[in-house]
C-alpha atoms as a PDB file:
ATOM      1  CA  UNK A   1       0.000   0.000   0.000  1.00  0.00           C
ATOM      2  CA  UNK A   2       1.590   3.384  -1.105  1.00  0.00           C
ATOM      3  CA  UNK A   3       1.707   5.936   1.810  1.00  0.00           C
ATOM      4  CA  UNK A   4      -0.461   8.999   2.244  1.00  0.00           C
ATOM      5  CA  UNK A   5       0.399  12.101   0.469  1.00  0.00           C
ATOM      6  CA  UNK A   6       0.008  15.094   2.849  1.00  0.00           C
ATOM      7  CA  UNK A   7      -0.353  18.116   1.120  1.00  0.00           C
ATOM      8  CA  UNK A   8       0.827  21.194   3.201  1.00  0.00           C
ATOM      9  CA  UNK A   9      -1.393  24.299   2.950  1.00  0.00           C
ATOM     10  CA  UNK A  10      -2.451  27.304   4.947  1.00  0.00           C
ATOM     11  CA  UNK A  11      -4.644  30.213   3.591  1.00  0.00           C
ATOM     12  CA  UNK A  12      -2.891  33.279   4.648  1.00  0.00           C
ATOM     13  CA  UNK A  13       0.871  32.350   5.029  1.00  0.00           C
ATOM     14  CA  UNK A  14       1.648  33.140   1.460  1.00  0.00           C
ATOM     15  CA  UNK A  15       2.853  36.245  -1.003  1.00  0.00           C
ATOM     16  CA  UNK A  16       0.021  35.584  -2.785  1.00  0.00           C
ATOM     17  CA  UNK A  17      -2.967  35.144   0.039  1.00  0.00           C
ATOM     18  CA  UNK A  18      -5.472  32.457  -0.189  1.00  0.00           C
ATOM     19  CA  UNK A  19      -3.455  31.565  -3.287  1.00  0.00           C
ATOM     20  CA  UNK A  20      -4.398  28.187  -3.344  1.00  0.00           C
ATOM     21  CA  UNK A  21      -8.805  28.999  -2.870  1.00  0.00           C
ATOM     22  CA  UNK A  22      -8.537  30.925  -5.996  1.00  0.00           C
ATOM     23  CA  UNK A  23     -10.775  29.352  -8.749  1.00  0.00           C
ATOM     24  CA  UNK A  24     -10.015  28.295 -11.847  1.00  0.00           C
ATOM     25  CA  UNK A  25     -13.003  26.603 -13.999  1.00  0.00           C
ATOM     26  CA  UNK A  26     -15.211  26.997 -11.251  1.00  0.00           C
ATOM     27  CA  UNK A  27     -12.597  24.854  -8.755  1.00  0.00           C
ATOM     28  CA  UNK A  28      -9.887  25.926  -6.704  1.00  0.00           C
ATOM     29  CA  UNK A  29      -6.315  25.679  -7.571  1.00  0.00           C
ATOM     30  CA  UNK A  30      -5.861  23.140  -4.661  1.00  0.00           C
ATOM     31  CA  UNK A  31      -8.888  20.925  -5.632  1.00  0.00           C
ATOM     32  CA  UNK A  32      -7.210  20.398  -8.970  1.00  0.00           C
ATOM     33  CA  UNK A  33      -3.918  18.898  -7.579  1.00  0.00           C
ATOM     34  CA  UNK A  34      -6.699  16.383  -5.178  1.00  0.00           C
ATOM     35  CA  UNK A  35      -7.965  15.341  -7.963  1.00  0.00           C
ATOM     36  CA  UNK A  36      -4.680  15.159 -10.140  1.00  0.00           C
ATOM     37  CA  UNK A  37      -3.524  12.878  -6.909  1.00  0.00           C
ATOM     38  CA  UNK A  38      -6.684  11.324  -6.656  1.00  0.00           C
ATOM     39  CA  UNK A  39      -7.064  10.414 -10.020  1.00  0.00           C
ATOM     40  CA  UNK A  40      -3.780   8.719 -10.161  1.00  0.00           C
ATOM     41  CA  UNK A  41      -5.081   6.214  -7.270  1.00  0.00           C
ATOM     42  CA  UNK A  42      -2.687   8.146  -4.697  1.00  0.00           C
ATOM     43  CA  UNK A  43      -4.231   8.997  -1.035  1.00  0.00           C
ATOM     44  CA  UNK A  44      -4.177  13.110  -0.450  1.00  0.00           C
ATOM     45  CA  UNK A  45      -4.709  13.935   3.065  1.00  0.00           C
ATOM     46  CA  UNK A  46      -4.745  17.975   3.632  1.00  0.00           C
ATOM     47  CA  UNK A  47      -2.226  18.822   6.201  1.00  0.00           C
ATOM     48  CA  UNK A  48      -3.390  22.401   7.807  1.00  0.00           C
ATOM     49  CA  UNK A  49      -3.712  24.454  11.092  1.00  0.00           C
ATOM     50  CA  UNK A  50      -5.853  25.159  13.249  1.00  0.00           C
ATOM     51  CA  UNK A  51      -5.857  28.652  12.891  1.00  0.00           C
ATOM     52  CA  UNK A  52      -9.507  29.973  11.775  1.00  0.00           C
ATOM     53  CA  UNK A  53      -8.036  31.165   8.918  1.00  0.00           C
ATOM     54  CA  UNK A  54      -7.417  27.712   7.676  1.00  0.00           C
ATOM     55  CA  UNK A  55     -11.129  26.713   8.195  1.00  0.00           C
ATOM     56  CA  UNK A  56     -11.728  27.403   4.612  1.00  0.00           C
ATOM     57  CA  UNK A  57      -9.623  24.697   3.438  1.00  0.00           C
ATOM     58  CA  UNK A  58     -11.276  22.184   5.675  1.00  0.00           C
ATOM     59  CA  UNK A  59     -14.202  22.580   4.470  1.00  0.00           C
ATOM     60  CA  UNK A  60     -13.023  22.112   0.854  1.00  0.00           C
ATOM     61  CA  UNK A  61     -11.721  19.077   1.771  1.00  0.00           C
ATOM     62  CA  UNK A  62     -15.220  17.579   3.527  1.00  0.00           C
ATOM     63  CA  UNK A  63     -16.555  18.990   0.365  1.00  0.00           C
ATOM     64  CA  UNK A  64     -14.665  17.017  -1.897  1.00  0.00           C
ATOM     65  CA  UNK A  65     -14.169  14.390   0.482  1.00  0.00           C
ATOM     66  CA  UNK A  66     -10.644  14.186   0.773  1.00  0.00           C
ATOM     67  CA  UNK A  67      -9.076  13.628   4.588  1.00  0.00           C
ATOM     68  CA  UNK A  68      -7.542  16.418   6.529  1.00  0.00           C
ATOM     69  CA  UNK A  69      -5.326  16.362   9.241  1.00  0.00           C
ATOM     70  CA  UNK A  70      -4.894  20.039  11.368  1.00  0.00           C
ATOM     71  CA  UNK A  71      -1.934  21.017  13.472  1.00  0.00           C
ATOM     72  CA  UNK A  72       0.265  23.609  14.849  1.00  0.00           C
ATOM     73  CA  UNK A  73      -0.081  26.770  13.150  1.00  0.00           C
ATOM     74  CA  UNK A  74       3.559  27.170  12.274  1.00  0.00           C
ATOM     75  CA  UNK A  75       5.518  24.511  12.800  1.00  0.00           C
ATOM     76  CA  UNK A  76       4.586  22.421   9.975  1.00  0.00           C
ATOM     77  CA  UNK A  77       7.150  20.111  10.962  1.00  0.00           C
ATOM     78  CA  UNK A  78       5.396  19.164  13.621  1.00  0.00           C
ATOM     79  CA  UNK A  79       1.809  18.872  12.228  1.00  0.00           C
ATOM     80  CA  UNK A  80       3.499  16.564   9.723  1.00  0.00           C
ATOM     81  CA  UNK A  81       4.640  14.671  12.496  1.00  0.00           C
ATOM     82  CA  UNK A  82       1.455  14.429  14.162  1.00  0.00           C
ATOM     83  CA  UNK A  83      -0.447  13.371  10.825  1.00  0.00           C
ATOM     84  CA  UNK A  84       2.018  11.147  10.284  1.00  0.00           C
ATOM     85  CA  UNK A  85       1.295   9.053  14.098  1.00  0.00           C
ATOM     86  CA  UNK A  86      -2.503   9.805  13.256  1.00  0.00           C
ATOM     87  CA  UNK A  87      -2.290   8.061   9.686  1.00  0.00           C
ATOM     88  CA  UNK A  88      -0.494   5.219  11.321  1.00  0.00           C
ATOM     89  CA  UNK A  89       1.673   4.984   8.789  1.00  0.00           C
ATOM     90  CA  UNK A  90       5.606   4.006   8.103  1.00  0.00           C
ATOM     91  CA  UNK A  91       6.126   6.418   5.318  1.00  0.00           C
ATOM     92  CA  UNK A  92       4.733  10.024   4.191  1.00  0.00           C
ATOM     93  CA  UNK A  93       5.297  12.187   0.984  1.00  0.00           C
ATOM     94  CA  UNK A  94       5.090  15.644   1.113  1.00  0.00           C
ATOM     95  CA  UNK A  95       4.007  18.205  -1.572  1.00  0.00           C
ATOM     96  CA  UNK A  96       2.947  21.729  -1.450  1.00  0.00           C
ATOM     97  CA  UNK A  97      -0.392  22.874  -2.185  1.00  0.00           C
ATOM     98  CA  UNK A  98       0.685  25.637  -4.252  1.00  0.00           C
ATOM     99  CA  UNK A  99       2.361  22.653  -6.852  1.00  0.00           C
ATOM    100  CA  UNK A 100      -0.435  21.685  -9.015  1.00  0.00           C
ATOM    101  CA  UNK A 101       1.295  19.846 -12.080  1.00  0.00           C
ATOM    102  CA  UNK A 102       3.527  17.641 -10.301  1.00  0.00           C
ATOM    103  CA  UNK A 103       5.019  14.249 -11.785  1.00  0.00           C
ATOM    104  CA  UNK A 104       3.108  11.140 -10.217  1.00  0.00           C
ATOM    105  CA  UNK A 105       5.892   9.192 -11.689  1.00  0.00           C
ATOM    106  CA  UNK A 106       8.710  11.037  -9.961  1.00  0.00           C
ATOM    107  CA  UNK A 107       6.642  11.065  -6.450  1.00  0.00           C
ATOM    108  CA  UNK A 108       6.128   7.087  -7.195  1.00  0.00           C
ATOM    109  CA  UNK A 109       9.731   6.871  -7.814  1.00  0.00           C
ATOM    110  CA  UNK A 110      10.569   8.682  -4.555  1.00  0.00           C
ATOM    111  CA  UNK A 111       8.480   6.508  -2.395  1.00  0.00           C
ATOM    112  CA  UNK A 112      10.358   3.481  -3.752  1.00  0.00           C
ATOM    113  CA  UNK A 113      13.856   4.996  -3.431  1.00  0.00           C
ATOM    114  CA  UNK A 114      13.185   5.702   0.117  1.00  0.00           C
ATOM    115  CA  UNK A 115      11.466   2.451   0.825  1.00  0.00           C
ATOM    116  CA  UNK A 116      14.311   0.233  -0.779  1.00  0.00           C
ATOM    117  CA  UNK A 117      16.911   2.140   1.121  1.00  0.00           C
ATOM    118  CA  UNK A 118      15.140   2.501   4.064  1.00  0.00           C
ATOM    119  CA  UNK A 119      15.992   6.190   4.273  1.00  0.00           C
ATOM    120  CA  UNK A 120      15.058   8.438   7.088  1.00  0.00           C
ATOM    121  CA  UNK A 121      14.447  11.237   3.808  1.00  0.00           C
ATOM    122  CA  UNK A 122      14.261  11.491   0.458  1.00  0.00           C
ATOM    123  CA  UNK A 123      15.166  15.252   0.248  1.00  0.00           C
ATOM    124  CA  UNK A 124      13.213  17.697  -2.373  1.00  0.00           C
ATOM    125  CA  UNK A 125      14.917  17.617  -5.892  1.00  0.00           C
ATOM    126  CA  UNK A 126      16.869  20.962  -6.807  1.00  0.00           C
ATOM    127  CA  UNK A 127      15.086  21.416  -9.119  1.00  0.00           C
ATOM    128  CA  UNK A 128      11.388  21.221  -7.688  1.00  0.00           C
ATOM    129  CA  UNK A 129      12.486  22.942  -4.701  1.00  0.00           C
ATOM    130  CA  UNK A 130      13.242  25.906  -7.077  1.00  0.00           C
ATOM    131  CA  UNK A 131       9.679  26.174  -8.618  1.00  0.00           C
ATOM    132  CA  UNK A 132      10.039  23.490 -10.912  1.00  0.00           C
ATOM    133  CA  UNK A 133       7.180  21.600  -8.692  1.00  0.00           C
ATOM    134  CA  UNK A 134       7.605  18.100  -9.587  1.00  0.00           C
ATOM    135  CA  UNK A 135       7.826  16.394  -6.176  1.00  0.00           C
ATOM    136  CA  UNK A 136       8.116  16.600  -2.905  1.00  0.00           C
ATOM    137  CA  UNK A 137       9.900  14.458  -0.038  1.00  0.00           C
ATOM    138  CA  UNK A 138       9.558  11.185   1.324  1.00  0.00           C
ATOM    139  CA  UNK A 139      10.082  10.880   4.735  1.00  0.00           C
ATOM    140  CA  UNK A 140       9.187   7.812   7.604  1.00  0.00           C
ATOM    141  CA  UNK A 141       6.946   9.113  10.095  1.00  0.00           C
ATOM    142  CA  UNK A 142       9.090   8.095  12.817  1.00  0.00           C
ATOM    143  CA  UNK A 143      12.241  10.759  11.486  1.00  0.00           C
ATOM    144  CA  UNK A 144       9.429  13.431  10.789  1.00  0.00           C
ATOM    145  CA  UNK A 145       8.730  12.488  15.178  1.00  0.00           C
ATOM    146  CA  UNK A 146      12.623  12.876  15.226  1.00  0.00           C
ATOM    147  CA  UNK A 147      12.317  16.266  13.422  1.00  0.00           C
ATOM    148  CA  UNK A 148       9.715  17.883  15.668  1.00  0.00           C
ATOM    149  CA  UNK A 149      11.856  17.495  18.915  1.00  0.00           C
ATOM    150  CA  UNK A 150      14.649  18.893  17.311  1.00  0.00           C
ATOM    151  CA  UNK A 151      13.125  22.122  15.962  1.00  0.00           C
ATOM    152  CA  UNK A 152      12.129  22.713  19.810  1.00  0.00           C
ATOM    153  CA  UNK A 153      16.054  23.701  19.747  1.00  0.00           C
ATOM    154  CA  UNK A 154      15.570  26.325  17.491  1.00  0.00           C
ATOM    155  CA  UNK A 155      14.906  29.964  17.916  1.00  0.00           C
ATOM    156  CA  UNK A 156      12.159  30.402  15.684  1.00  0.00           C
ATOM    157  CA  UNK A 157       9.010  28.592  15.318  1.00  0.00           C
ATOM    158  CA  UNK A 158       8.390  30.100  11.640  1.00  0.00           C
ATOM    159  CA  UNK A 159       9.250  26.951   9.375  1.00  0.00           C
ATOM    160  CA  UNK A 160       7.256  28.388   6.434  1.00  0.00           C
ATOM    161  CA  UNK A 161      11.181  27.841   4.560  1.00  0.00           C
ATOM    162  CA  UNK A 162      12.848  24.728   6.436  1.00  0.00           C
ATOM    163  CA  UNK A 163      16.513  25.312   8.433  1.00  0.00           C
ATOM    164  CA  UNK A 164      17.532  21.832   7.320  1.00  0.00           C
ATOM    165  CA  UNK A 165      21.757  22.141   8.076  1.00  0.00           C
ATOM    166  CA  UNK A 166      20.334  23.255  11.686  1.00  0.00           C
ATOM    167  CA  UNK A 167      18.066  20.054  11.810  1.00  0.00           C
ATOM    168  CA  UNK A 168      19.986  17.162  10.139  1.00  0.00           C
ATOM    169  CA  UNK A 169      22.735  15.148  11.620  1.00  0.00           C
ATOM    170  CA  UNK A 170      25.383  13.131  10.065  1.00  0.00           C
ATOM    171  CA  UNK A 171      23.869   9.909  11.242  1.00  0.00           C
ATOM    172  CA  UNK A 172      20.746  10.255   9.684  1.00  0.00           C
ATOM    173  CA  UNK A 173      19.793   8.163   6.579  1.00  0.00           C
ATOM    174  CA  UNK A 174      18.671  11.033   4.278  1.00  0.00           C
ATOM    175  CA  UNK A 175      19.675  11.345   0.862  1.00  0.00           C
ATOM    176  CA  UNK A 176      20.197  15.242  -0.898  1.00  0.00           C
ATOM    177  CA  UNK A 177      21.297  13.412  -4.112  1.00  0.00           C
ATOM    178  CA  UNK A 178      17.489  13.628  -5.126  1.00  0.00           C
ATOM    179  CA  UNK A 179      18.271  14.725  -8.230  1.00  0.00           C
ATOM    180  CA  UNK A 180      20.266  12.155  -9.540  1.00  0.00           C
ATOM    181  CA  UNK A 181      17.781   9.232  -8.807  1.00  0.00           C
ATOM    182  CA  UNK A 182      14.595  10.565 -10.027  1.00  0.00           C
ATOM    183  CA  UNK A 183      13.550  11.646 -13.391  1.00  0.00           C
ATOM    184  CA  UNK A 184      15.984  14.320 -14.862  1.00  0.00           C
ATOM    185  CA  UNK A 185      14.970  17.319 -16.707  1.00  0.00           C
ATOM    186  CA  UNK A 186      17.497  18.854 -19.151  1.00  0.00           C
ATOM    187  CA  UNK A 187      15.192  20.510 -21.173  1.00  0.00           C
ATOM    188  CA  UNK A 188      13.518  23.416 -19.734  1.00  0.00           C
ATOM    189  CA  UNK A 189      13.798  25.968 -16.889  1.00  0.00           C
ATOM    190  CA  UNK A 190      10.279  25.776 -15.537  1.00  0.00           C
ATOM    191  CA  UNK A 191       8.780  27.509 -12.662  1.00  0.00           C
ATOM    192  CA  UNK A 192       4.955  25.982 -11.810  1.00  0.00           C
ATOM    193  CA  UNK A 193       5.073  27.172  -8.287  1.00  0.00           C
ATOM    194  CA  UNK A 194       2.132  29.405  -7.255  1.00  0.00           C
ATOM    195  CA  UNK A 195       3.701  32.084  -5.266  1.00  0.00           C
ATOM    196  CA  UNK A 196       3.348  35.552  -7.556  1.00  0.00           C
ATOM    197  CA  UNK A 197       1.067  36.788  -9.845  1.00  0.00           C
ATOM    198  CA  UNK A 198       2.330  35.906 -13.040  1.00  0.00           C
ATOM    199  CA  UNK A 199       2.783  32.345 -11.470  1.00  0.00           C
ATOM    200  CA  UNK A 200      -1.127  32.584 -11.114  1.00  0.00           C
ATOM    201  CA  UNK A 201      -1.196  33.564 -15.182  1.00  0.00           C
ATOM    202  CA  UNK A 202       0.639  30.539 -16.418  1.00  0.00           C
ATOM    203  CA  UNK A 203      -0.973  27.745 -14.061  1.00  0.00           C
ATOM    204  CA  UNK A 204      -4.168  29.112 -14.876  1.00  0.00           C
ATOM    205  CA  UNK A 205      -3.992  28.935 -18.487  1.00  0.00           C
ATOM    206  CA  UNK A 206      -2.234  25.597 -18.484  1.00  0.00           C
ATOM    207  CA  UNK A 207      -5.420  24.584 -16.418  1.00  0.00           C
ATOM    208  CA  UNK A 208      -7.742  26.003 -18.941  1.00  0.00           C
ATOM    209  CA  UNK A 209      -6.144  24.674 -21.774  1.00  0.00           C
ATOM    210  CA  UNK A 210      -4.935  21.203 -20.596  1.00  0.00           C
ATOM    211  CA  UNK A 211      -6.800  20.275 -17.503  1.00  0.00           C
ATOM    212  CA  UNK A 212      -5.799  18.944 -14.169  1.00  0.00           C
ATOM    213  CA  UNK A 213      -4.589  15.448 -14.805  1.00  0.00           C
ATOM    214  CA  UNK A 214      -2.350  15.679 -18.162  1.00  0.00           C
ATOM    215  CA  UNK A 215       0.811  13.785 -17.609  1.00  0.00           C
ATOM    216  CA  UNK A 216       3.785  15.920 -16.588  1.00  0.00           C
ATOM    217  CA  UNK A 217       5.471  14.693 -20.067  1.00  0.00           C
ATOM    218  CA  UNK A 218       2.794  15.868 -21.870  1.00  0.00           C
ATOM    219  CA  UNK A 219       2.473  19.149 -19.912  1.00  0.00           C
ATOM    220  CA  UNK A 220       6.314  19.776 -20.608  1.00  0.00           C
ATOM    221  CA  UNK A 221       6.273  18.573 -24.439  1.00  0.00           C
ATOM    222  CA  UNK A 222       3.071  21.456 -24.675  1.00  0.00           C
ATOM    223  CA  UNK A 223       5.103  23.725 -23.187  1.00  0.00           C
ATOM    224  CA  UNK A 224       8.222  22.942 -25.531  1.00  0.00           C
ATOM    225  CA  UNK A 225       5.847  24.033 -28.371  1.00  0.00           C
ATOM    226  CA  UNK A 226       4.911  27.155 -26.645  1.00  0.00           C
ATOM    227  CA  UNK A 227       7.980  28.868 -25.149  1.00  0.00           C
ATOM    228  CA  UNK A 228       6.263  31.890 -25.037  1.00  0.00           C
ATOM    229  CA  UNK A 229       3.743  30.277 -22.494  1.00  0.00           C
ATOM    230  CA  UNK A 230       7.065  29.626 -20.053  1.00  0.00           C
ATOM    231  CA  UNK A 231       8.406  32.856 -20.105  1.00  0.00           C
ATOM    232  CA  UNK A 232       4.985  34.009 -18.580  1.00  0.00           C
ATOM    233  CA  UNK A 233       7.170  34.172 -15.127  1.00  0.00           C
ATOM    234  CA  UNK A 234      10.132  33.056 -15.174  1.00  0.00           C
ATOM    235  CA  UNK A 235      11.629  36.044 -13.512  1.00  0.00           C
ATOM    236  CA  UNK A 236       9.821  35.405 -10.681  1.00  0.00           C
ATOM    237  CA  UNK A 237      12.690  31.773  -9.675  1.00  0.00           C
ATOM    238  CA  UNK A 238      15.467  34.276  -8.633  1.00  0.00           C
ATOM    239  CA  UNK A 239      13.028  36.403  -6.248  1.00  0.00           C
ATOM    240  CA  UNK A 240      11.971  33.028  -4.764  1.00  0.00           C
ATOM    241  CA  UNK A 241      15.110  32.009  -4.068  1.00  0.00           C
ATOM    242  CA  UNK A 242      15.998  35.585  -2.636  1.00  0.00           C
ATOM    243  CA  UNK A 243      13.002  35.376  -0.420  1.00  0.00           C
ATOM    244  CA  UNK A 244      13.855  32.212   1.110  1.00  0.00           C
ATOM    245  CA  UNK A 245      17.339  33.304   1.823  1.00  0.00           C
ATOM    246  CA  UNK A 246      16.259  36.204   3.718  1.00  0.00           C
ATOM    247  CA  UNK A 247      13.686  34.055   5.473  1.00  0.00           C
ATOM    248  CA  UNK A 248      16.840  31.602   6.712  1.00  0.00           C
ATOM    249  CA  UNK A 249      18.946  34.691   7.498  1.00  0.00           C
ATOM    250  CA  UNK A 250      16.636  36.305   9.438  1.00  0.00           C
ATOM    251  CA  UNK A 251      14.795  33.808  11.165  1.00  0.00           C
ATOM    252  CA  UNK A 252      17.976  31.313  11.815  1.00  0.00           C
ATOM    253  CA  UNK A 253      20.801  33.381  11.186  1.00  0.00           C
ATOM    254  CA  UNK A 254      21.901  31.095   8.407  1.00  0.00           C
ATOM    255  CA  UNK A 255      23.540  31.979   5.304  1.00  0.00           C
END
C-alpha cells in the first residue's frame, strides 16, 4: 500500500494570500492537484492548522471528500509529524499545495527509493524545490517524530522555509542526491510554483487549456511548443530564491 500524500497548505501564510482557494473553472487551484492525486489512485490527506483562517480549506476538503489532518499553526514540521502518528503509517510524501502539475511518476519513484533504502528522507529535488514543482519528499513518520523534537532547539518557530543544516545530523539516513535518482529534466527551466502573480497567469492557463490530470510529459512537451507560455514568469525563480534566503537569514541566522 503506497503511503499517504500530505499536502501542506495554509490560507494566509503566502505572497500571494489564499493563493491556493482561488478558482479556476469553477474549482480551486488546490482541488485540482486532489484530484490530479486522486485520479492517479494516490491517497491526499490535507495537512493544515488550526488557525480559523485555515477553516476554509477544511471545508473544501469535507466537500470534496478528501481527509484532513490540522496542526500547529507554524511549525509544519510538527503537524506533519502528528499526521504522520494519526495516519499510522511508516512512510509520508510531502508536496505543497501551491504545486499543481507535479510528476506522479517522480513522487512514485521517490516513495520506492526511500522504501528500498530505508531512508530516514528522500530530500526535495533541486530542481522542484526551485519552482520546478515536480515532487516533494519522502520521509518515515518516525524521522518526521525525530524532526519535531529537534526544531524545539531552534529559535524560531516560523518553518514556512525549512533550516535543514540546523536540523539534520550526520547519522541520519537522508539522501540530498534527489536529483540524480529521479527523473531528470534537461530541457527546460520551468517555474509551476504558485507564489506571484504571473505564477497565477501561467498555471491558470495551463489549467484552462490542458486540464488537471495531463501527464507531466505531456504538460512539458506542450510547453516545448509554446515557449512563449514559459516565459509568462520566469523572472519570478530568482526572487523566490531571494526570499527564502532572507527568510533563513533572518529567522535562523543562516547563510
Amino acid at each position: 500500500m503506497l503511503p499517504p500524500i500530505l499536502v501542506t497548505v495554509r490560507y494566509s501564510s503566502s505572497r500571494l494570500p489564499g493563493k491556493c482557494m482561488i478558482p479556476v473553472q469553477g474549482k480551486p487551484i488546490l482541488q485540482h492537484l486532489l484530484e490530479r492525486v486522486t485520479t492517479a489512485n494516490l491517497h491526499p490527506v490535507i495537512c493544515t492548522s488550526t488557525d480559523p483562517t485555515d477553516d476554509v480549506i477544511v471545508e473544501l476538503a469535507s466537500k470534496i471528500g478528501v481527509e484532513f489532518f490540522r496542526g500547529p499553526l507554524f511549525n509544519k514540521i510538527a503537524r506533519w509529524a502528528e499526521c504522520g502518528q494519526a495516519l499510522n503509517s511508516e512512510f509520508v510524501h510531502i508536496i505543497d499545495a501551491d504545486d499543481p502539475f507535479v510528476d506522479i511518476p517522480e513522487i512514485l519513484e521517490s516513495i520506492d527509493e526511500a522504501r528500498v533504502y530505508d531512508l530516514d528522507l528522500l530530500s526535495t529535488s533541486d530542481r522542484s524545490d526551485r519552482g520546478y514543482a515536480s515532487v516533494g519528499m519522502t520521509l518515515k513518520s518516525k524521522f518526521l517524530s525525530t524532526l519535531s523534537f529537534r526544531v524545539e532547539s531552534l529559535n524560531s518557530d516560523n518553518l514556512d522555509v525549512i533550516p535543514w543544516d540546523l536540523l539534520l545530523k550526520d547519522s541520519d539516513k537522508v539522501s540530498k542526491k534527489a536529483d540524480n535518482v529521479l527523473i531528470p529534466d534537461s530541457r527546460l527551466n520551468l517555474r509551476l510554483t504558485l507564489d506571484y502573480e504571473t505564477d497565477l497567469e501561467l498555471i491558470s492557463t495551463l489549467i484552462i487549456e490542458l486540464g488537471n490530470s495531463i501527464s507531466r510529459l505531456d504538460l512539458e512537451n506542450y510547453l516545448e511548443l509554446h515557449p512563449d507560455l514559459a516565459t509568462i514568469n520566469s523572472e519570478n525563480a530568482s526572487l523566490f530564491l531571494q526570499n527564502k534566503k532572507k527568510q533563513l537569514k533572518d529567522n535562523f541566522n543562516l547563510g
